[in-house]
PDB file of N, CA and C in Angstrom:
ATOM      1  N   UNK A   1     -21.923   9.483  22.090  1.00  0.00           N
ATOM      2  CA  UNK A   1     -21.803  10.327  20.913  1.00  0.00           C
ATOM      3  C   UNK A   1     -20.347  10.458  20.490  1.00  0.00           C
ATOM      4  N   UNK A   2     -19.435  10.716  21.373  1.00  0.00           N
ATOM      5  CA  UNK A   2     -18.352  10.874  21.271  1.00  0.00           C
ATOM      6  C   UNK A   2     -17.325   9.639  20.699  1.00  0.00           C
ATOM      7  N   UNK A   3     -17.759   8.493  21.028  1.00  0.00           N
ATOM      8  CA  UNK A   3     -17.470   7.188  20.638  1.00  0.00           C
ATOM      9  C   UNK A   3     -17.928   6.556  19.050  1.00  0.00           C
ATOM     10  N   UNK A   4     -18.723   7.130  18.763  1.00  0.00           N
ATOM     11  CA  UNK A   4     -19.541   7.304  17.405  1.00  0.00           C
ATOM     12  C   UNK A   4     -18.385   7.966  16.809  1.00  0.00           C
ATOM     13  N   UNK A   5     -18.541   9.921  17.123  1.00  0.00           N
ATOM     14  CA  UNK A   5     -17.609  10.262  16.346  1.00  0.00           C
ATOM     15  C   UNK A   5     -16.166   9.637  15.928  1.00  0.00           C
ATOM     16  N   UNK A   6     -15.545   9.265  17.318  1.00  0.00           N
ATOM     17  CA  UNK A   6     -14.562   8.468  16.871  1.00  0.00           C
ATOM     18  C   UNK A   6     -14.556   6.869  15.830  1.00  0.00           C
ATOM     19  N   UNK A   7     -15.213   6.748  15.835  1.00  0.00           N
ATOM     20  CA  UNK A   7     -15.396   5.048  15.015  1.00  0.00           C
ATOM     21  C   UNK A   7     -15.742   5.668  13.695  1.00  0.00           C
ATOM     22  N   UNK A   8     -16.361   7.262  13.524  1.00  0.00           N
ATOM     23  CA  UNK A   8     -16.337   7.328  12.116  1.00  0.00           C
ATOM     24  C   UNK A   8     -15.483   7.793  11.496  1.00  0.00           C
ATOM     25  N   UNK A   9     -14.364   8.810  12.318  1.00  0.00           N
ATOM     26  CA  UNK A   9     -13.015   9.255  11.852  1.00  0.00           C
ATOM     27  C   UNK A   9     -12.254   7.974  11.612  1.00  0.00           C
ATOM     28  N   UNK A  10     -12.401   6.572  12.133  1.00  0.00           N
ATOM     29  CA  UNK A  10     -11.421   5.969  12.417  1.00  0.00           C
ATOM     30  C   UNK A  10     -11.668   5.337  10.606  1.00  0.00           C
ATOM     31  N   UNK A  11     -12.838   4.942  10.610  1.00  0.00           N
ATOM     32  CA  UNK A  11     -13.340   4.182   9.479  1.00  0.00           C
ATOM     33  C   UNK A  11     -13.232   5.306   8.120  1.00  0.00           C
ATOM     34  N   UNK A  12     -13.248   6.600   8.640  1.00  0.00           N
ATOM     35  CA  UNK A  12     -13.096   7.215   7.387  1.00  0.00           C
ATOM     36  C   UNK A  12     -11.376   6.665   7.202  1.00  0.00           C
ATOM     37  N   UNK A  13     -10.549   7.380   7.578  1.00  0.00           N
ATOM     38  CA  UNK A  13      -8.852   6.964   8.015  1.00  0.00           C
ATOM     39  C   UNK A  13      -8.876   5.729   7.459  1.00  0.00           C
ATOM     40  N   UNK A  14      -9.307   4.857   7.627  1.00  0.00           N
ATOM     41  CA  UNK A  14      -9.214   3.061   6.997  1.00  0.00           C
ATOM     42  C   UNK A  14      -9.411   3.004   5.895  1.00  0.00           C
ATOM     43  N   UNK A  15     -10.681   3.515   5.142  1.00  0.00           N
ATOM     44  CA  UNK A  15     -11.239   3.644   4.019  1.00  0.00           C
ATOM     45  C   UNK A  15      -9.827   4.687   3.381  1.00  0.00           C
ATOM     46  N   UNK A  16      -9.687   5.622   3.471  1.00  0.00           N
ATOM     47  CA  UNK A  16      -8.567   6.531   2.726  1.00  0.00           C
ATOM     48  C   UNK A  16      -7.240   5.584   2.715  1.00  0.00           C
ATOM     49  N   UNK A  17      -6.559   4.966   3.684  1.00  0.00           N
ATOM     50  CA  UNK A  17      -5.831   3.926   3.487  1.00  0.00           C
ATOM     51  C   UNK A  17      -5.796   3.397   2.587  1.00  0.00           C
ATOM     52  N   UNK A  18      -6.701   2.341   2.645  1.00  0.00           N
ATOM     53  CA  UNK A  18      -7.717   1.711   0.881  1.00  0.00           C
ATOM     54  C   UNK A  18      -7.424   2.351   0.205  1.00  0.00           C
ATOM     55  N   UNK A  19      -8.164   3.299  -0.611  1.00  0.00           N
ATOM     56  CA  UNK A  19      -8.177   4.118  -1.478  1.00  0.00           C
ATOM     57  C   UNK A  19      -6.780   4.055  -1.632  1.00  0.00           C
ATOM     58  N   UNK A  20      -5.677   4.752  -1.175  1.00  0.00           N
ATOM     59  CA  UNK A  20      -4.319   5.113  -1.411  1.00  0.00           C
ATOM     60  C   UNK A  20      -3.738   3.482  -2.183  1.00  0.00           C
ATOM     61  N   UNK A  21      -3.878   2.862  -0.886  1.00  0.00           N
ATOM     62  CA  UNK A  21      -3.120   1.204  -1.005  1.00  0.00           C
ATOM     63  C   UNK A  21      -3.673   0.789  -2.742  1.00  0.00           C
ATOM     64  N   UNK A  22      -5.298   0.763  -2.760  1.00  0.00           N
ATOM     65  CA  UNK A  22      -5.778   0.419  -4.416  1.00  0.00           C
ATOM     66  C   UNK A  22      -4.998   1.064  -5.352  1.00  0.00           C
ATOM     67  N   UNK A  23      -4.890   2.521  -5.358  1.00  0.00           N
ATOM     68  CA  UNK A  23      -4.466   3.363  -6.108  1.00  0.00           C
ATOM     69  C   UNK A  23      -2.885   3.538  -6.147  1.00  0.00           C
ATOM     70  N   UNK A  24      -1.710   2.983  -5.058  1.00  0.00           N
ATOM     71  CA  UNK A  24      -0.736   2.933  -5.987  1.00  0.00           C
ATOM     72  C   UNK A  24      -0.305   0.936  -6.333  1.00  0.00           C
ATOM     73  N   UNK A  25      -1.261   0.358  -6.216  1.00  0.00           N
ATOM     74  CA  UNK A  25      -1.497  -1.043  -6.929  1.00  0.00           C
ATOM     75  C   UNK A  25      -2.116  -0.702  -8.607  1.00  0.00           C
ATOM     76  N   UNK A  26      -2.747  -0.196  -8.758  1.00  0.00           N
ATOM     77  CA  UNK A  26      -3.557   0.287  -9.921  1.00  0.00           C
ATOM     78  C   UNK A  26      -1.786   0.691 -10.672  1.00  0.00           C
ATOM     79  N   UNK A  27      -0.922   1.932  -9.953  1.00  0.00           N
ATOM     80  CA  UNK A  27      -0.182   2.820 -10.829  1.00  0.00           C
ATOM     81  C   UNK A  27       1.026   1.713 -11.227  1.00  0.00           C
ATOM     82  N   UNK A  28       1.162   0.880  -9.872  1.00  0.00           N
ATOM     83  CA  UNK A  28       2.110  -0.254 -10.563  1.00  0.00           C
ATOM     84  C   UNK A  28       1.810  -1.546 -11.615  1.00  0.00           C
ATOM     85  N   UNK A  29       0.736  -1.185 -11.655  1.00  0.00           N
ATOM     86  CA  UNK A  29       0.083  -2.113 -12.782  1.00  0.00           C
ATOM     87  C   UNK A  29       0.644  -0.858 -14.284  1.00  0.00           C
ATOM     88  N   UNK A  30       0.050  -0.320 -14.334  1.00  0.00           N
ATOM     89  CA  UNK A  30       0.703   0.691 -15.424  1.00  0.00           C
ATOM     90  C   UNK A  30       2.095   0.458 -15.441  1.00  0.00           C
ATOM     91  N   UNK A  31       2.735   1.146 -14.603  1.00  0.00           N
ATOM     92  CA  UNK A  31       4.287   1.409 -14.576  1.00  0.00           C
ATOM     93  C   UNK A  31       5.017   0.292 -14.803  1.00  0.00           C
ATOM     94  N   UNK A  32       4.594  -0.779 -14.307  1.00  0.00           N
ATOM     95  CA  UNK A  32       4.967  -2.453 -14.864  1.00  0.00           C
ATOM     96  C   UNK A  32       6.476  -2.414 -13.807  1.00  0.00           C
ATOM     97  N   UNK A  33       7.171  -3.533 -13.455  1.00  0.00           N
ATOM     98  CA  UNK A  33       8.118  -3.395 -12.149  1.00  0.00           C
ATOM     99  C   UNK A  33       9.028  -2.923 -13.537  1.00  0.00           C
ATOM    100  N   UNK A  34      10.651  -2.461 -12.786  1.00  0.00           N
ATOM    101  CA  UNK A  34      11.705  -2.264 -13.192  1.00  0.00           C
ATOM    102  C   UNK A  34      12.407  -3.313 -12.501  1.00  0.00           C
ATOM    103  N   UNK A  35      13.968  -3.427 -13.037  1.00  0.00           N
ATOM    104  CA  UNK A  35      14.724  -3.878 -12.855  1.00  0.00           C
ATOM    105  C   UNK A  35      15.435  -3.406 -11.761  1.00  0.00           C
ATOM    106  N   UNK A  36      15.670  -4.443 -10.492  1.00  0.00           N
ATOM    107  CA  UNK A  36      16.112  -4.570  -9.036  1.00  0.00           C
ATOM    108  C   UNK A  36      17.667  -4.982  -9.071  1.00  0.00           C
ATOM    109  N   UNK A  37      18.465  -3.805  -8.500  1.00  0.00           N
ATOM    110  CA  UNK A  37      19.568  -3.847  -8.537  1.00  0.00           C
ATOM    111  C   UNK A  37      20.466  -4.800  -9.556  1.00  0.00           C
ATOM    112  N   UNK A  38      21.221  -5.928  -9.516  1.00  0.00           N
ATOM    113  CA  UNK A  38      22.158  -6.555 -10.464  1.00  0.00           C
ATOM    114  C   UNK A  38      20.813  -7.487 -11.357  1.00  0.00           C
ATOM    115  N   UNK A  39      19.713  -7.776 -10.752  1.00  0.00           N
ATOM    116  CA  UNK A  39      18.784  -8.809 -11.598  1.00  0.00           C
ATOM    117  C   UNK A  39      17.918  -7.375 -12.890  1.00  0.00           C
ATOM    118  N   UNK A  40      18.063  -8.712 -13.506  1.00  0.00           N
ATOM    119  CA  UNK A  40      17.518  -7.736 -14.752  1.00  0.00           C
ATOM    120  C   UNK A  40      16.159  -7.907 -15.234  1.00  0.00           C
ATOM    121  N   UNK A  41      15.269  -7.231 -16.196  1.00  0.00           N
ATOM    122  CA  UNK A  41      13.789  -7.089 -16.266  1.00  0.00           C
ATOM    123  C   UNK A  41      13.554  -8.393 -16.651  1.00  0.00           C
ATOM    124  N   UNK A  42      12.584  -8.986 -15.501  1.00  0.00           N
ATOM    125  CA  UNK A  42      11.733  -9.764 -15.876  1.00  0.00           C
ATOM    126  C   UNK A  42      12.139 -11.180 -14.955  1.00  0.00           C
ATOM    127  N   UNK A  43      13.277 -10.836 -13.920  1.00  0.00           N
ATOM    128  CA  UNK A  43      13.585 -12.238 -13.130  1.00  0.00           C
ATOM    129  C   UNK A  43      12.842 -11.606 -11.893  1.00  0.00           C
ATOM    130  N   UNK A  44      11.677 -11.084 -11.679  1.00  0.00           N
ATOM    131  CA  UNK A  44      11.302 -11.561 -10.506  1.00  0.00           C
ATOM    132  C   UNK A  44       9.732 -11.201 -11.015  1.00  0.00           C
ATOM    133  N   UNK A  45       8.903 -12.057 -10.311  1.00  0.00           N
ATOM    134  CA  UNK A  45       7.490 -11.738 -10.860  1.00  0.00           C
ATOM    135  C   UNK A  45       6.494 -11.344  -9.807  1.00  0.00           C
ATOM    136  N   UNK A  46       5.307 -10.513 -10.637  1.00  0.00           N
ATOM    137  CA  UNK A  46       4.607  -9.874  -9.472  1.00  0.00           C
ATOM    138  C   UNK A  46       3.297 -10.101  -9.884  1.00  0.00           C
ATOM    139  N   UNK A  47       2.283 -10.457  -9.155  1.00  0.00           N
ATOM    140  CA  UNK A  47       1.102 -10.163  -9.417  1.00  0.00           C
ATOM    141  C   UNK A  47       0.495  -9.615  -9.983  1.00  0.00           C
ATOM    142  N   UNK A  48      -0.307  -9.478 -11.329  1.00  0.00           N
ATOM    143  CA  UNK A  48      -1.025  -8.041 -11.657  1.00  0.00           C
ATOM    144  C   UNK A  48      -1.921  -7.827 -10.881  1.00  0.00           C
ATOM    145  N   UNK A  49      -2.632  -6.652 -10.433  1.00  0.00           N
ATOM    146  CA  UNK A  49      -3.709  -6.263  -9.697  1.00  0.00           C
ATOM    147  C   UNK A  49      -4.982  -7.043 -10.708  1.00  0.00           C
ATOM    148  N   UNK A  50      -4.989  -6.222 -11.703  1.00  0.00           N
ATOM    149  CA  UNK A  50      -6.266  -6.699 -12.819  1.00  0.00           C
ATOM    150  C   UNK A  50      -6.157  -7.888 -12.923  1.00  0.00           C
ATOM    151  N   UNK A  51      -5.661  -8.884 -12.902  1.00  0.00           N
ATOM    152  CA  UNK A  51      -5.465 -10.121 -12.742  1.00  0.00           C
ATOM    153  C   UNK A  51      -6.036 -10.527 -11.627  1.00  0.00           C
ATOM    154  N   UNK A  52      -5.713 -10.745 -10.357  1.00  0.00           N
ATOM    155  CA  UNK A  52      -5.691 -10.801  -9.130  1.00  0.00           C
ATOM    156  C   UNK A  52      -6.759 -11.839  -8.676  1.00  0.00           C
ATOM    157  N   UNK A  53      -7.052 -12.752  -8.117  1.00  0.00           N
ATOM    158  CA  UNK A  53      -8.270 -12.913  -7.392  1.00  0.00           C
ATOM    159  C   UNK A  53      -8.383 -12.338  -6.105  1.00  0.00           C
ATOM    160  N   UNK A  54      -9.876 -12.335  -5.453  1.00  0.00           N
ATOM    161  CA  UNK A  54     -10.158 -11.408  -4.792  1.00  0.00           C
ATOM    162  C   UNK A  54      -9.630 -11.967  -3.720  1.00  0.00           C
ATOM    163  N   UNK A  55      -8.858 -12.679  -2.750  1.00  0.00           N
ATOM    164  CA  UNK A  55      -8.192 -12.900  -2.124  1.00  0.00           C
ATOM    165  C   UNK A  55      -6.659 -13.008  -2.154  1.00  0.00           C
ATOM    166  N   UNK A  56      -6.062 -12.913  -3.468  1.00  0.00           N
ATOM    167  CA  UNK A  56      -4.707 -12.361  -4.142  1.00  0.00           C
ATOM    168  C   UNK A  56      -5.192 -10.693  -3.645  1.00  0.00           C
ATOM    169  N   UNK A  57      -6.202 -10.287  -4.107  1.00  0.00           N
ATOM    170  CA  UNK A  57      -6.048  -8.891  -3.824  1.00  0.00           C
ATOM    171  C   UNK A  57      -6.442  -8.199  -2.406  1.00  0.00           C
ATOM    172  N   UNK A  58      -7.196  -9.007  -1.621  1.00  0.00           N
ATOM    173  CA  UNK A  58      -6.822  -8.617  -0.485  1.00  0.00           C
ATOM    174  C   UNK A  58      -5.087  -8.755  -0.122  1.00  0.00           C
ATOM    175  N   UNK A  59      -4.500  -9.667  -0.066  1.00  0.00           N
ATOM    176  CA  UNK A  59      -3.476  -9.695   0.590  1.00  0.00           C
ATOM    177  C   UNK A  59      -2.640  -8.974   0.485  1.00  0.00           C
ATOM    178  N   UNK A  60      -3.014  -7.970  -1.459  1.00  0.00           N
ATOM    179  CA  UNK A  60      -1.974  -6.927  -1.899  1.00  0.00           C
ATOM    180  C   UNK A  60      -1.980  -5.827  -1.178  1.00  0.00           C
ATOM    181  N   UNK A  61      -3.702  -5.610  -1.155  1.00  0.00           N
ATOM    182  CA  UNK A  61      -4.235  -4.268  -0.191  1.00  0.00           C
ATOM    183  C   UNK A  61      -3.469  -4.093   0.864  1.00  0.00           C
ATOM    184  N   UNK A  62      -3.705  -5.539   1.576  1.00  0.00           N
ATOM    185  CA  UNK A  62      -2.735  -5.256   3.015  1.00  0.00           C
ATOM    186  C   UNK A  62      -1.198  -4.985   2.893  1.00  0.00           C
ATOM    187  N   UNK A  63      -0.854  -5.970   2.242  1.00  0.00           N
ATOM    188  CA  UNK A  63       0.375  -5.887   2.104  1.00  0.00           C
ATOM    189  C   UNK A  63       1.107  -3.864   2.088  1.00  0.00           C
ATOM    190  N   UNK A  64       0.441  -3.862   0.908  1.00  0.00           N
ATOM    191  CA  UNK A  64       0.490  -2.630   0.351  1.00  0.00           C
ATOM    192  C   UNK A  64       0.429  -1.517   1.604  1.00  0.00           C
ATOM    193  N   UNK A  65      -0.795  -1.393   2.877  1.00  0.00           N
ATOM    194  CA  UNK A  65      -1.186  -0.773   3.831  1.00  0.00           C
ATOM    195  C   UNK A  65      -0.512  -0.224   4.384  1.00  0.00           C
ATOM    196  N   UNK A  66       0.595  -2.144   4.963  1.00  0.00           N
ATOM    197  CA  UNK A  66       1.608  -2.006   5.944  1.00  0.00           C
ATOM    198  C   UNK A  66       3.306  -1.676   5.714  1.00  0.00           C
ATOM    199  N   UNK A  67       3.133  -1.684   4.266  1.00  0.00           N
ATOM    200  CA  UNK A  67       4.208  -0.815   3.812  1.00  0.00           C
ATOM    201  C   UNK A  67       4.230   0.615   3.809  1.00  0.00           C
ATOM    202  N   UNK A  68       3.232   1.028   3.324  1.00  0.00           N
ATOM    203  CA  UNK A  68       3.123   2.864   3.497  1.00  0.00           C
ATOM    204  C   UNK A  68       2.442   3.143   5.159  1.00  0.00           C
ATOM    205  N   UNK A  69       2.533   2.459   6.008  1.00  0.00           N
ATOM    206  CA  UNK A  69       2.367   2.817   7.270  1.00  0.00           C
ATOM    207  C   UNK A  69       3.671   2.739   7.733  1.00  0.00           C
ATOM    208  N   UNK A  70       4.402   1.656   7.754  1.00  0.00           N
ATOM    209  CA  UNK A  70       6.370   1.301   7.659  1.00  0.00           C
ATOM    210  C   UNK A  70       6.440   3.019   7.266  1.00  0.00           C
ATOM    211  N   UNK A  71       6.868   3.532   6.039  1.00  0.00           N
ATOM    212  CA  UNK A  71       7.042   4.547   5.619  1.00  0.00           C
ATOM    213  C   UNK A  71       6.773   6.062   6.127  1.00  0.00           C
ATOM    214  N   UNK A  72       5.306   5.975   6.572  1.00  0.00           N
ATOM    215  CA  UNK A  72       4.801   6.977   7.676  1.00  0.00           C
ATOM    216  C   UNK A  72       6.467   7.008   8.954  1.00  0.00           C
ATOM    217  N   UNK A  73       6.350   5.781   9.022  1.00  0.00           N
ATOM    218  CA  UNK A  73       6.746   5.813  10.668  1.00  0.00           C
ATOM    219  C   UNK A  73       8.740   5.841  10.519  1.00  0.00           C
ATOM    220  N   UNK A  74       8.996   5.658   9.131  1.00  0.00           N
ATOM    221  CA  UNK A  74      10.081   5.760   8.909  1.00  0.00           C
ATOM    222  C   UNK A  74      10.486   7.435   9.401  1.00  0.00           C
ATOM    223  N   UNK A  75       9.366   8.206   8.024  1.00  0.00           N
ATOM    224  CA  UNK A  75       9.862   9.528   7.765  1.00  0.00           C
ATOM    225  C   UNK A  75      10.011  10.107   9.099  1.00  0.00           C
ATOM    226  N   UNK A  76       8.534   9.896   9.688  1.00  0.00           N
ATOM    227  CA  UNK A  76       8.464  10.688  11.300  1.00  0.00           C
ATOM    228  C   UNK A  76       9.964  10.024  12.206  1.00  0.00           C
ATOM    229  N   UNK A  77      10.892   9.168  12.020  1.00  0.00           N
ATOM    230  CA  UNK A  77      11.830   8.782  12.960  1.00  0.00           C
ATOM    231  C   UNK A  77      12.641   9.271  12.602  1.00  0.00           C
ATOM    232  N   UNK A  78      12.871   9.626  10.772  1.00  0.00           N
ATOM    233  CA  UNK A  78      14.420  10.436  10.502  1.00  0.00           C
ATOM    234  C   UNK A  78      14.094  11.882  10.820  1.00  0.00           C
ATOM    235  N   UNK A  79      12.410  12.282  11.097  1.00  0.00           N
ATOM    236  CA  UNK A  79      12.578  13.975  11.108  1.00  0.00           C
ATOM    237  C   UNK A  79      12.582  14.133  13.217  1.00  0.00           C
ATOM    238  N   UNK A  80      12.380  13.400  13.498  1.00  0.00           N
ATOM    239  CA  UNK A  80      12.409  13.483  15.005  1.00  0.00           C
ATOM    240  C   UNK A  80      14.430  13.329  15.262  1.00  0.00           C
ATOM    241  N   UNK A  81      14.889  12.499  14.352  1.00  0.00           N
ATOM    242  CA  UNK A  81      16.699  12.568  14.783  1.00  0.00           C
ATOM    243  C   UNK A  81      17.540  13.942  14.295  1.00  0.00           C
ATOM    244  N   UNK A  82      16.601  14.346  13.490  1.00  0.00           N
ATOM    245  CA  UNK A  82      17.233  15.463  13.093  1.00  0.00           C
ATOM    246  C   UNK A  82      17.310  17.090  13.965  1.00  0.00           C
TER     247      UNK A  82
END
């Protein structure tokens, strides 16, 4: 039972991941990139999501995942030095 519960917290947690990862792919589709330090709009190119094939868009999902998990683990290391 207990092993259950856990596999469904875990899969809920995965699924909300998703959700987040889709949803700020979706906002950068809106927001469209900006211009990256000295290069100016439009020298580097990005995928649209709505575009995407469904294996372009897996790889964004992930991509996307393991960046805001990076980020998790950033914040928690500058508030643990402090």
């Amino acid at each position: 039972m207990q092993e259950y519960a856990r596999q469904t917290l875990r899969s809920q947690v995965d699924s909300r991941a998703l959700r987040e990862a889709e949803d700020r792919l979706h906002h950068a589709d809106i927001v469209v990139s900006v211009a990256q330090g000295g290069l100016g709009l439009g020298c580097s190119t990005r995928v649209s999501w709505v575009k995407a094939n469904p294996e372009e868009r897996g790889g964004m999902v992930q991509w996307e995942v393991r960046k805001a998990e990076e980020e998790r683990q950033r914040i928690k290391s500058v508030a643990m030095n402090k």
